[in-house]
C-alpha atoms as a PDB file:
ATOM      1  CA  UNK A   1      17.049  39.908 -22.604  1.00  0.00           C
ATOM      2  CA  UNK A   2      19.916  41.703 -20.745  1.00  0.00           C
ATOM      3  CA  UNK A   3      21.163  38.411 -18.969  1.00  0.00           C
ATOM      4  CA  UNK A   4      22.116  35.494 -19.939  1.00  0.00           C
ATOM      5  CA  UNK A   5      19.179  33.014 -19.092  1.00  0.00           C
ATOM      6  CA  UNK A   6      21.420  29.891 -16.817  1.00  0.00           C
ATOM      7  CA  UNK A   7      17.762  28.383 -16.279  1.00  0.00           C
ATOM      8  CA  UNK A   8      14.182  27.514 -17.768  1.00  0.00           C
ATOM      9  CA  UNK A   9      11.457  26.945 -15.025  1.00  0.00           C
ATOM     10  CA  UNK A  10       8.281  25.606 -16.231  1.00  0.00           C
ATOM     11  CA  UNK A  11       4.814  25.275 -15.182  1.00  0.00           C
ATOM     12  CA  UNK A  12       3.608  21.924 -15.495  1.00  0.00           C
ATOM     13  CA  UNK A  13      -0.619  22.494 -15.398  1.00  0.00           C
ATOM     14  CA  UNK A  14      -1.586  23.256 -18.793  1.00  0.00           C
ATOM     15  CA  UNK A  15       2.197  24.479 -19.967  1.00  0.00           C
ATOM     16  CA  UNK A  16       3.795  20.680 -20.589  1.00  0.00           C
ATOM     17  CA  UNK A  17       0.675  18.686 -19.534  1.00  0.00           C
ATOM     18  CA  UNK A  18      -3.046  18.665 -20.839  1.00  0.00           C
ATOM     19  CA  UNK A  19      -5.269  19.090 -18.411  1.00  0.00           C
ATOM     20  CA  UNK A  20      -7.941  18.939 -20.627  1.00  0.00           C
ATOM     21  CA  UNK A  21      -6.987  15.213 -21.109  1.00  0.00           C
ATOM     22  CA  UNK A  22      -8.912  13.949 -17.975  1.00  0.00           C
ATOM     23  CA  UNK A  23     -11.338  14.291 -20.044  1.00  0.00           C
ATOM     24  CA  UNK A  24     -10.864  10.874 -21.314  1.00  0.00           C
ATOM     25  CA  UNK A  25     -11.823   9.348 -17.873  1.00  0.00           C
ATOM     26  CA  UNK A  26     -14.522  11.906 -16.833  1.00  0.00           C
ATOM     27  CA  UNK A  27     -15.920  11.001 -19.905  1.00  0.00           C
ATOM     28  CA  UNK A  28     -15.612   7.400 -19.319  1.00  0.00           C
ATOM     29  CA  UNK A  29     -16.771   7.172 -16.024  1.00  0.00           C
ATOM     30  CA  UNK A  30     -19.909   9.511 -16.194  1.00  0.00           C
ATOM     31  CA  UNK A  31     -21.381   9.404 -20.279  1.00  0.00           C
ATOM     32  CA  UNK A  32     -22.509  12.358 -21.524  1.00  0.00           C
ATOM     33  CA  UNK A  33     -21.060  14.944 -18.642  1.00  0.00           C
ATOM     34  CA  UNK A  34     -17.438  14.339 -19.099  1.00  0.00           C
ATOM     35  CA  UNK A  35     -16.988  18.261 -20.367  1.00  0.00           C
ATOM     36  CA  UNK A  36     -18.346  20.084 -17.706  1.00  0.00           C
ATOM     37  CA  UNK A  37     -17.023  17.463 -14.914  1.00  0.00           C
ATOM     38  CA  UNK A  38     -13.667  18.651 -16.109  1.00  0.00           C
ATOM     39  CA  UNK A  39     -13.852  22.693 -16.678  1.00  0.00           C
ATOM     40  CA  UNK A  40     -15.818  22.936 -13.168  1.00  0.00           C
ATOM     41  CA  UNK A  41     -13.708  20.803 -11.625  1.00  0.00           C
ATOM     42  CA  UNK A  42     -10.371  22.807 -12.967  1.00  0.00           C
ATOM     43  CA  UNK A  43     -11.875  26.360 -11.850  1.00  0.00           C
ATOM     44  CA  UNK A  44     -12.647  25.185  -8.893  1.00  0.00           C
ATOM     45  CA  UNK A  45      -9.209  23.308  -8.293  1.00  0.00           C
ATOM     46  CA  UNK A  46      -7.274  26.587  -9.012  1.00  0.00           C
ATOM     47  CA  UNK A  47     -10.268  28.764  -6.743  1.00  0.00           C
ATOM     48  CA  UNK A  48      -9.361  27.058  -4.537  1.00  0.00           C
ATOM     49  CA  UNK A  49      -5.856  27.234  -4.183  1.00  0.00           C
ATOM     50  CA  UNK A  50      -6.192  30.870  -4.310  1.00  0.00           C
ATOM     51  CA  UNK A  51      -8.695  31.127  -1.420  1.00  0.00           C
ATOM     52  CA  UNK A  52      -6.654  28.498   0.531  1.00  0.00           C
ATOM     53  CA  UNK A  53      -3.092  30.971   0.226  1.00  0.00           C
ATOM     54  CA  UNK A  54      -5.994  33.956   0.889  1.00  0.00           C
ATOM     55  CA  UNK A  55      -7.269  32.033   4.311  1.00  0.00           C
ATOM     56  CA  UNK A  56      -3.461  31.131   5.418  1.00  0.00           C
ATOM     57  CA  UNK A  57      -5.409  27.295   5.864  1.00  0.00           C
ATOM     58  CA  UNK A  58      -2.596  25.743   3.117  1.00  0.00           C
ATOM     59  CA  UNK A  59      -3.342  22.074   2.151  1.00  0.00           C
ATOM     60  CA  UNK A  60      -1.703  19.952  -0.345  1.00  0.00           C
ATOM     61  CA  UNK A  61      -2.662  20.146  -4.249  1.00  0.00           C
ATOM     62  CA  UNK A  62      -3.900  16.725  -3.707  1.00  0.00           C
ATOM     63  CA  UNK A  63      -6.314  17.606  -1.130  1.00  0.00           C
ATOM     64  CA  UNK A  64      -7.474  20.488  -2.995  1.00  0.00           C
ATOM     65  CA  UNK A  65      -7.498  18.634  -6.250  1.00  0.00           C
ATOM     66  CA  UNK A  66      -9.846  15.412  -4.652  1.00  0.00           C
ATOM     67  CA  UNK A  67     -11.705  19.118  -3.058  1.00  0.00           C
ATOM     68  CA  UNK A  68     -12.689  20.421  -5.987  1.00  0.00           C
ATOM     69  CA  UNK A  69     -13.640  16.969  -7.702  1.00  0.00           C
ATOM     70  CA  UNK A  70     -16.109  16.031  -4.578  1.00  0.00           C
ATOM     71  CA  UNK A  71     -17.514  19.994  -5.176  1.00  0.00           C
ATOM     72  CA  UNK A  72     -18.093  19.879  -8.868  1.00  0.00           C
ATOM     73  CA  UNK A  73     -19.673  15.965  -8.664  1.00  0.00           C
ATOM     74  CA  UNK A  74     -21.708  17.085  -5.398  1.00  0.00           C
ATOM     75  CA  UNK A  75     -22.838  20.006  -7.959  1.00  0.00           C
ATOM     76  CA  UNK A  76     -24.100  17.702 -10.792  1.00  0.00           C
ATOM     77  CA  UNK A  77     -25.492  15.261  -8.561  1.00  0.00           C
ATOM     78  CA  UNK A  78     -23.482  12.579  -9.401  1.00  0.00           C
ATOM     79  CA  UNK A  79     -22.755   9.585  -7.345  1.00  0.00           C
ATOM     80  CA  UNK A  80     -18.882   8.094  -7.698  1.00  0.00           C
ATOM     81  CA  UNK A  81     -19.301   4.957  -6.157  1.00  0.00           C
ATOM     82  CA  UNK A  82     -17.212   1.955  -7.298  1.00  0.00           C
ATOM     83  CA  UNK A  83     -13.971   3.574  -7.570  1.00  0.00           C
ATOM     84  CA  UNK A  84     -15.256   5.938  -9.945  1.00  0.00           C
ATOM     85  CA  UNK A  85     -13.285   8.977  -7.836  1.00  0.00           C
ATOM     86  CA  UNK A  86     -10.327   7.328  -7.447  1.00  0.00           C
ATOM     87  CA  UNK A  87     -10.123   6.441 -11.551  1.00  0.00           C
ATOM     88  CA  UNK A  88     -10.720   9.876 -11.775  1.00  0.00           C
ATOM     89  CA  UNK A  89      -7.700  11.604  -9.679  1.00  0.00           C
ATOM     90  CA  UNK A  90      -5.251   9.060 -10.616  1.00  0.00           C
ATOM     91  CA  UNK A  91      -5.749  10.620 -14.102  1.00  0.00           C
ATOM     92  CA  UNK A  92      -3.933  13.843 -12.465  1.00  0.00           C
ATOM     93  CA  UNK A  93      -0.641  11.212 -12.040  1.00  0.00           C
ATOM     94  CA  UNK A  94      -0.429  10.269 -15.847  1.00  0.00           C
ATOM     95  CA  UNK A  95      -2.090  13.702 -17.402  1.00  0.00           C
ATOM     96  CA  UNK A  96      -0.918  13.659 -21.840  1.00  0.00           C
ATOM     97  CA  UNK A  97       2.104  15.654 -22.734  1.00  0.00           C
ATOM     98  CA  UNK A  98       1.714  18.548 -25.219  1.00  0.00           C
ATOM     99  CA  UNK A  99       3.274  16.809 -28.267  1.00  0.00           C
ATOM    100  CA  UNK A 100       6.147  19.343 -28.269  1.00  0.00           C
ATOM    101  CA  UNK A 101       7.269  19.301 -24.844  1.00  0.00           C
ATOM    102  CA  UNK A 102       9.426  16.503 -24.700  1.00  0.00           C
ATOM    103  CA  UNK A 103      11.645  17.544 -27.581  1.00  0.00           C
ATOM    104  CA  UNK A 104      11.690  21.394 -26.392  1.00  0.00           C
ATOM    105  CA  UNK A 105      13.225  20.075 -22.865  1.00  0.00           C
ATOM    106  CA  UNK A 106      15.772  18.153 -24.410  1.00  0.00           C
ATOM    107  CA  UNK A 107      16.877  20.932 -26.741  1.00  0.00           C
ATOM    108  CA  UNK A 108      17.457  22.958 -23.731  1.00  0.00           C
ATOM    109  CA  UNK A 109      19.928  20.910 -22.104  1.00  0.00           C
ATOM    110  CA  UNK A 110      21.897  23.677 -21.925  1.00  0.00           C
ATOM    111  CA  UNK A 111      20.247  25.499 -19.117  1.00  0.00           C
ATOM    112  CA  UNK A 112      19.494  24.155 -16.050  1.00  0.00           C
ATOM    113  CA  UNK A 113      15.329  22.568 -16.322  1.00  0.00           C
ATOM    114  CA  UNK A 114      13.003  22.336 -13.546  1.00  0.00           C
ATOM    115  CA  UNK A 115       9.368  22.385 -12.689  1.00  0.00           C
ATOM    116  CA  UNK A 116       7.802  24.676 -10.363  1.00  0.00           C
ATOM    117  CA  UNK A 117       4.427  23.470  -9.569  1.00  0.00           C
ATOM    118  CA  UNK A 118       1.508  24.055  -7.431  1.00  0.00           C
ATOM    119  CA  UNK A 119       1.742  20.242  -7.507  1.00  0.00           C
ATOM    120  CA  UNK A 120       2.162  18.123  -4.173  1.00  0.00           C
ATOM    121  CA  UNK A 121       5.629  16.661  -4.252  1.00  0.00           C
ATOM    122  CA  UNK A 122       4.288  12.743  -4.143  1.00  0.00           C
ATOM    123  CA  UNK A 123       1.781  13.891  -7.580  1.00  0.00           C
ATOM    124  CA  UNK A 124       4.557  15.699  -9.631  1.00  0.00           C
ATOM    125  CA  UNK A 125       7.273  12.599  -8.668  1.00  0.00           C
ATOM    126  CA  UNK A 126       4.195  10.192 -10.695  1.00  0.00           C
ATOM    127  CA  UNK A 127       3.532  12.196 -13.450  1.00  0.00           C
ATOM    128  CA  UNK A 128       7.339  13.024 -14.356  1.00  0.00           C
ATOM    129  CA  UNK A 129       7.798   9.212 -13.871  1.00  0.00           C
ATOM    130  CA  UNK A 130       4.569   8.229 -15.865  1.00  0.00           C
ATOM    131  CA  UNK A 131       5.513  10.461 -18.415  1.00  0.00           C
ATOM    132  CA  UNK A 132       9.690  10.161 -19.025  1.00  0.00           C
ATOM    133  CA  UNK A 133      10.465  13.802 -18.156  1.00  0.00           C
ATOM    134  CA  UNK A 134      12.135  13.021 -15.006  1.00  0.00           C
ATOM    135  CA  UNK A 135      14.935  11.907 -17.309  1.00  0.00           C
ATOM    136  CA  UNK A 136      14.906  15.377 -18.731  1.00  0.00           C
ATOM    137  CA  UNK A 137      14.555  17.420 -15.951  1.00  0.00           C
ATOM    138  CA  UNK A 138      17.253  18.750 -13.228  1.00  0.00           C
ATOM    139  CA  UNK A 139      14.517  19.786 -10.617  1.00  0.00           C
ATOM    140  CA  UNK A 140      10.917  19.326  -9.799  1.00  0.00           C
ATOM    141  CA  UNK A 141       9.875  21.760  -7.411  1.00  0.00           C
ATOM    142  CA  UNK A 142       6.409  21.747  -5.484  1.00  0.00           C
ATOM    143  CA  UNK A 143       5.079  24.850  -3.637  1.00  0.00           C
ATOM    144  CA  UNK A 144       4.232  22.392  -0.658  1.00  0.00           C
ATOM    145  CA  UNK A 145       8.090  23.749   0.645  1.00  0.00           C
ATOM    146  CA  UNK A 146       6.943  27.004   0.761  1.00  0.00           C
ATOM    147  CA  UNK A 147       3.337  26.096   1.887  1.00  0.00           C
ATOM    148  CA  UNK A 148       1.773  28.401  -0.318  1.00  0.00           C
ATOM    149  CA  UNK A 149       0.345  28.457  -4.064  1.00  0.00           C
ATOM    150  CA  UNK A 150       1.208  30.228  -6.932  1.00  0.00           C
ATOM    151  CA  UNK A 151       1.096  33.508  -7.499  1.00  0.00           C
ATOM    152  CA  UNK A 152       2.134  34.186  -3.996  1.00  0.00           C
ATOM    153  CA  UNK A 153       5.948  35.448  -4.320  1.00  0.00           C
ATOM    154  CA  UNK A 154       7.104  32.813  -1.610  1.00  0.00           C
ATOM    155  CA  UNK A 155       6.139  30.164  -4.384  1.00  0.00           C
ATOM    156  CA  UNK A 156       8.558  31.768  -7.019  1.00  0.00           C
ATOM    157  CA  UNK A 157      11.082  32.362  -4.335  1.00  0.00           C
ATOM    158  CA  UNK A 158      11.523  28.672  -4.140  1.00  0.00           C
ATOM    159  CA  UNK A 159      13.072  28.195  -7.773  1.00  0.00           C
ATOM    160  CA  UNK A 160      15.944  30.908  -7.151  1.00  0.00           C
ATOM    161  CA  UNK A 161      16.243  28.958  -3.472  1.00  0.00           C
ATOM    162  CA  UNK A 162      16.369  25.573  -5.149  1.00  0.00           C
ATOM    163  CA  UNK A 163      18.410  25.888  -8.515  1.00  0.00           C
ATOM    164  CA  UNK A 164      21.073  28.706  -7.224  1.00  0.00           C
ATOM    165  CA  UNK A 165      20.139  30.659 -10.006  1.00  0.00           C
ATOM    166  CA  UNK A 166      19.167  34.945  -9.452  1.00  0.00           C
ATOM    167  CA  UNK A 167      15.365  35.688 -11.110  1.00  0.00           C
ATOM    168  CA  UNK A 168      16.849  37.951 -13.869  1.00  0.00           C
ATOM    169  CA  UNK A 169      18.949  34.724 -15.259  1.00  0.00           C
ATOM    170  CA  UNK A 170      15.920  32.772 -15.450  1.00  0.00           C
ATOM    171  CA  UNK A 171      13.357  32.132 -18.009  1.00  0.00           C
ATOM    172  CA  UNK A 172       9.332  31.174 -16.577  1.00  0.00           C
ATOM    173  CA  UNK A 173       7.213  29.507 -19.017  1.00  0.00           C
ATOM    174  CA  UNK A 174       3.658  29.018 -18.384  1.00  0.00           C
ATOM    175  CA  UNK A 175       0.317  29.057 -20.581  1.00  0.00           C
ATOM    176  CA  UNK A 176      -1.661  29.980 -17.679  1.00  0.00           C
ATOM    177  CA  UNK A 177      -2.654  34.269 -17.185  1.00  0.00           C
ATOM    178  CA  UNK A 178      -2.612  34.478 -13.606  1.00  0.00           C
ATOM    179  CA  UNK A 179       1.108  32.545 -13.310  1.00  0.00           C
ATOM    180  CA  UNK A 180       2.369  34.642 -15.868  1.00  0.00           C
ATOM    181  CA  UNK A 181       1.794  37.803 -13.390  1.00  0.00           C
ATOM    182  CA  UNK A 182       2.524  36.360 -10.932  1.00  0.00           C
ATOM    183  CA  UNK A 183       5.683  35.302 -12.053  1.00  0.00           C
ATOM    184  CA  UNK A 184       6.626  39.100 -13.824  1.00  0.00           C
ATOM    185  CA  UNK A 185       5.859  40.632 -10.582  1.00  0.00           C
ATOM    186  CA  UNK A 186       8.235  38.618  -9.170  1.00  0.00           C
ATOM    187  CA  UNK A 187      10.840  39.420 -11.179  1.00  0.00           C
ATOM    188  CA  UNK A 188      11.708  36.999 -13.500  1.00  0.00           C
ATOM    189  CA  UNK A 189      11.909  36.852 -17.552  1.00  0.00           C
ATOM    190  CA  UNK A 190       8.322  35.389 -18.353  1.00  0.00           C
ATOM    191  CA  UNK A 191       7.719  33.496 -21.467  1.00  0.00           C
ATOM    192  CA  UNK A 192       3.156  33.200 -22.037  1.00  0.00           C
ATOM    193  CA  UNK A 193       2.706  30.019 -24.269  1.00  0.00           C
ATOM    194  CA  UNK A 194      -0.576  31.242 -26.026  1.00  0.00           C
ATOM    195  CA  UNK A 195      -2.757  28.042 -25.972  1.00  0.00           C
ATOM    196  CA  UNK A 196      -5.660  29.939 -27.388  1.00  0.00           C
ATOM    197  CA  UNK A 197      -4.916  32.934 -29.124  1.00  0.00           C
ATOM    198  CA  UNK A 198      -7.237  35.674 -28.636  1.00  0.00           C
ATOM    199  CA  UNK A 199      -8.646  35.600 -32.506  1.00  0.00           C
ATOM    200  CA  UNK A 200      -9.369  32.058 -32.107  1.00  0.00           C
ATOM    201  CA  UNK A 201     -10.905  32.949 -28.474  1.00  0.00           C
ATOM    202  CA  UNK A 202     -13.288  35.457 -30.148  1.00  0.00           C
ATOM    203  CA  UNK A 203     -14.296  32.895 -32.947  1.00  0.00           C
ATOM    204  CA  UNK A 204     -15.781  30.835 -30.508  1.00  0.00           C
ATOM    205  CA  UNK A 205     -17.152  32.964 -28.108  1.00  0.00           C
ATOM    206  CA  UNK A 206     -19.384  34.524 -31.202  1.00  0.00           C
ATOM    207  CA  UNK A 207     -20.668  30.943 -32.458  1.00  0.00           C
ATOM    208  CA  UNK A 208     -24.521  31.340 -32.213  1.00  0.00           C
ATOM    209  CA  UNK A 209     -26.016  29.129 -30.000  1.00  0.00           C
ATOM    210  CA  UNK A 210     -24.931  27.877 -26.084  1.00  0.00           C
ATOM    211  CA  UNK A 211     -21.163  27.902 -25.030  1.00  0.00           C
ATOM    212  CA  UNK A 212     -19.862  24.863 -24.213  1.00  0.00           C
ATOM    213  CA  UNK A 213     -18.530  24.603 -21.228  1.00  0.00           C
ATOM    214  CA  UNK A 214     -14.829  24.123 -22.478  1.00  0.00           C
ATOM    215  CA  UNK A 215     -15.090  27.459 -24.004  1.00  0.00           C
ATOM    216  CA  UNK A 216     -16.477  29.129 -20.677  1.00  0.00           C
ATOM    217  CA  UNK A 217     -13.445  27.628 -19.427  1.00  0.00           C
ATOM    218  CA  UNK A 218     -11.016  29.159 -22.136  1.00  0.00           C
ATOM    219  CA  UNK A 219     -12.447  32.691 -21.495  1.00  0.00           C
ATOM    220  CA  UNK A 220     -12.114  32.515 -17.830  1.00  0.00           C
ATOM    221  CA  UNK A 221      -8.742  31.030 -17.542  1.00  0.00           C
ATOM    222  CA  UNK A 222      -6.668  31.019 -20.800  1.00  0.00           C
ATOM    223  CA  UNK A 223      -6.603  34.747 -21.895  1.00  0.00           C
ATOM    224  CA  UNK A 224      -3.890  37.328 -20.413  1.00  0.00           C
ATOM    225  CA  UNK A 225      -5.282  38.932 -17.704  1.00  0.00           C
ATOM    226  CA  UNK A 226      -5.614  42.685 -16.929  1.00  0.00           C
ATOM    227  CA  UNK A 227      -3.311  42.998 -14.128  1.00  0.00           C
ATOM    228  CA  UNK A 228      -0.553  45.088 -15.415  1.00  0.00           C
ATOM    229  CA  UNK A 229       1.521  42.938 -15.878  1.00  0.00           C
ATOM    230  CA  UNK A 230       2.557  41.627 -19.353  1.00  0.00           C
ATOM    231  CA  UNK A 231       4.730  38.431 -20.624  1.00  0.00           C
ATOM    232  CA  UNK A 232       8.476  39.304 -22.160  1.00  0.00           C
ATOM    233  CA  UNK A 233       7.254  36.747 -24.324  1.00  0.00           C
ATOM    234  CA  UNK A 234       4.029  35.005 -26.262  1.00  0.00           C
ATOM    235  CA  UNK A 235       4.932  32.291 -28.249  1.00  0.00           C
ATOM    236  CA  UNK A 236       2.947  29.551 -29.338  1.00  0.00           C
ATOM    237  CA  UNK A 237       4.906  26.513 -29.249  1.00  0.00           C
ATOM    238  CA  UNK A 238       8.014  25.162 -26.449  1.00  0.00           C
ATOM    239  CA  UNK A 239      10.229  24.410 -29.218  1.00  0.00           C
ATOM    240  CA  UNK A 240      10.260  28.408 -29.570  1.00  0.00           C
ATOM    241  CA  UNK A 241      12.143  28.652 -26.378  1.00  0.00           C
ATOM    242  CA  UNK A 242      15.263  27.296 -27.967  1.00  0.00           C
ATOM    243  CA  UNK A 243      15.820  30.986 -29.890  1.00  0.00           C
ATOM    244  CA  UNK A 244      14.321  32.643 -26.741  1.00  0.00           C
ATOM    245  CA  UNK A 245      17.250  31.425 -24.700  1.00  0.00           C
ATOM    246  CA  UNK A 246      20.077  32.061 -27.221  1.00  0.00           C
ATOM    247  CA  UNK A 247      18.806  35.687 -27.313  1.00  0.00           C
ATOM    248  CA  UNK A 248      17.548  35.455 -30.983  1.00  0.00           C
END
């Protein structure tokens, strides 16, 4: 990279936390439909963040995250009585780590660290807490300042704004597609953590037999999207980051 990267901005959705870990409550709470209560309800928490920025009628990513749970349970036909939604969101405030994640911020202590989220300020504050990175961490930074979602350019706009640091001297790490163009058209140095690679991807989209649902979910939302836009970097761990920022 032709600068010298002074900061490393991550996504926190899918990029240091596993969204696929709620999951364990869905699961839990509803036997036997925990899978598709969590893809549906993830598609149609980031639809409707899009359609929200789209509409200019912004609300906070926990509004659109309790949203998208009442749509996808009013879909099935399920009934959360009991506390049932509540166990269910909270999830969203203690989501797992990706086993590397902890270990790849602290080896990076050399550049300034940060979040940028679509994440309402009050959920990222629990799950950095719940989780230890707010000891790792030099900024958490929700798009509820901006009052926008990503990929909008106003979201992005906030990490330069925050951290004092120009686009072209930072590094953006997501796993997600769509935040990966969005951040490149922005401006700044883009690394795409490859969750899924795209051999694996095809493997399972040629088993014989139904799709699961998690694998409807991995087509639709964890392969780089046609948008011309492309990552300066795929890797497929964090802990690759460490070369990636001392230019090797």
């Amino acid at each position: 990279m032709p600068h010298m990267i002074k900061a490393v901005v991550f996504d926190a959705y899918g990029t240091l936390y596993d969204i696929q870990s709620v999951a364990t409550v869905t699961e839990r709470e509803f036997p036997g439909y925990g899978e598709v209560i969590t893809q549906i309800w993830r598609i149609k928490q980031l639809e409707y963040t899009w359609l929200r920025s789209q509409m200019g009628t912004y609300e906070d990513f926990a509004v659109v995250t309790r949203d998208s749970l009442a749509y996808t349970l009013d879909c099935l036909g399920i009934e959360a009585g009991g506390g049932a939604f509540e166990r269910i969101f909270a999830k969203y405030l203690d989501l797992t780590l990706y086993p590397e994640a902890l270990a790849a911020l602290e080896a990076l202590a050399s550049c300034k660290r940060a979040i940028l989220s679509n994440g309402s300020p009050d959920m990222l504050g629990a799950l950095t807490r719940n989780t230890g990175l707010d000891r790792v961490l030099d900024d958490v930074i929700s798009v509820d300042a901006a009052k926008v979602f990503k990929p909008h350019p106003r979201a992005y706009a906030l990490a330069e704004a925050r951290l004092g640091v120009a686009p072209r001297e930072m590094l953006f790490v997501s796993s997600n597609p769509w935040d990966v163009a969005g951040a490149k058209a922005f401006g700044f140095n883009v690394a795409w953590i490859e969750r899924v690679s795209r051999e694996a991807m095809a493997r399972e989209l040629r088993r014989p037999g139904p799709l699961p649902p998690q694998t409807l979910f991995k087509a639709l939302r964890t392969q780089m999207d046609v948008l011309g836009f492309e990552p300066d970097h795929r890797i497929g761990s964090l802990t690759a980051l460490v070369e990636i920022v001392a230019g090797r």
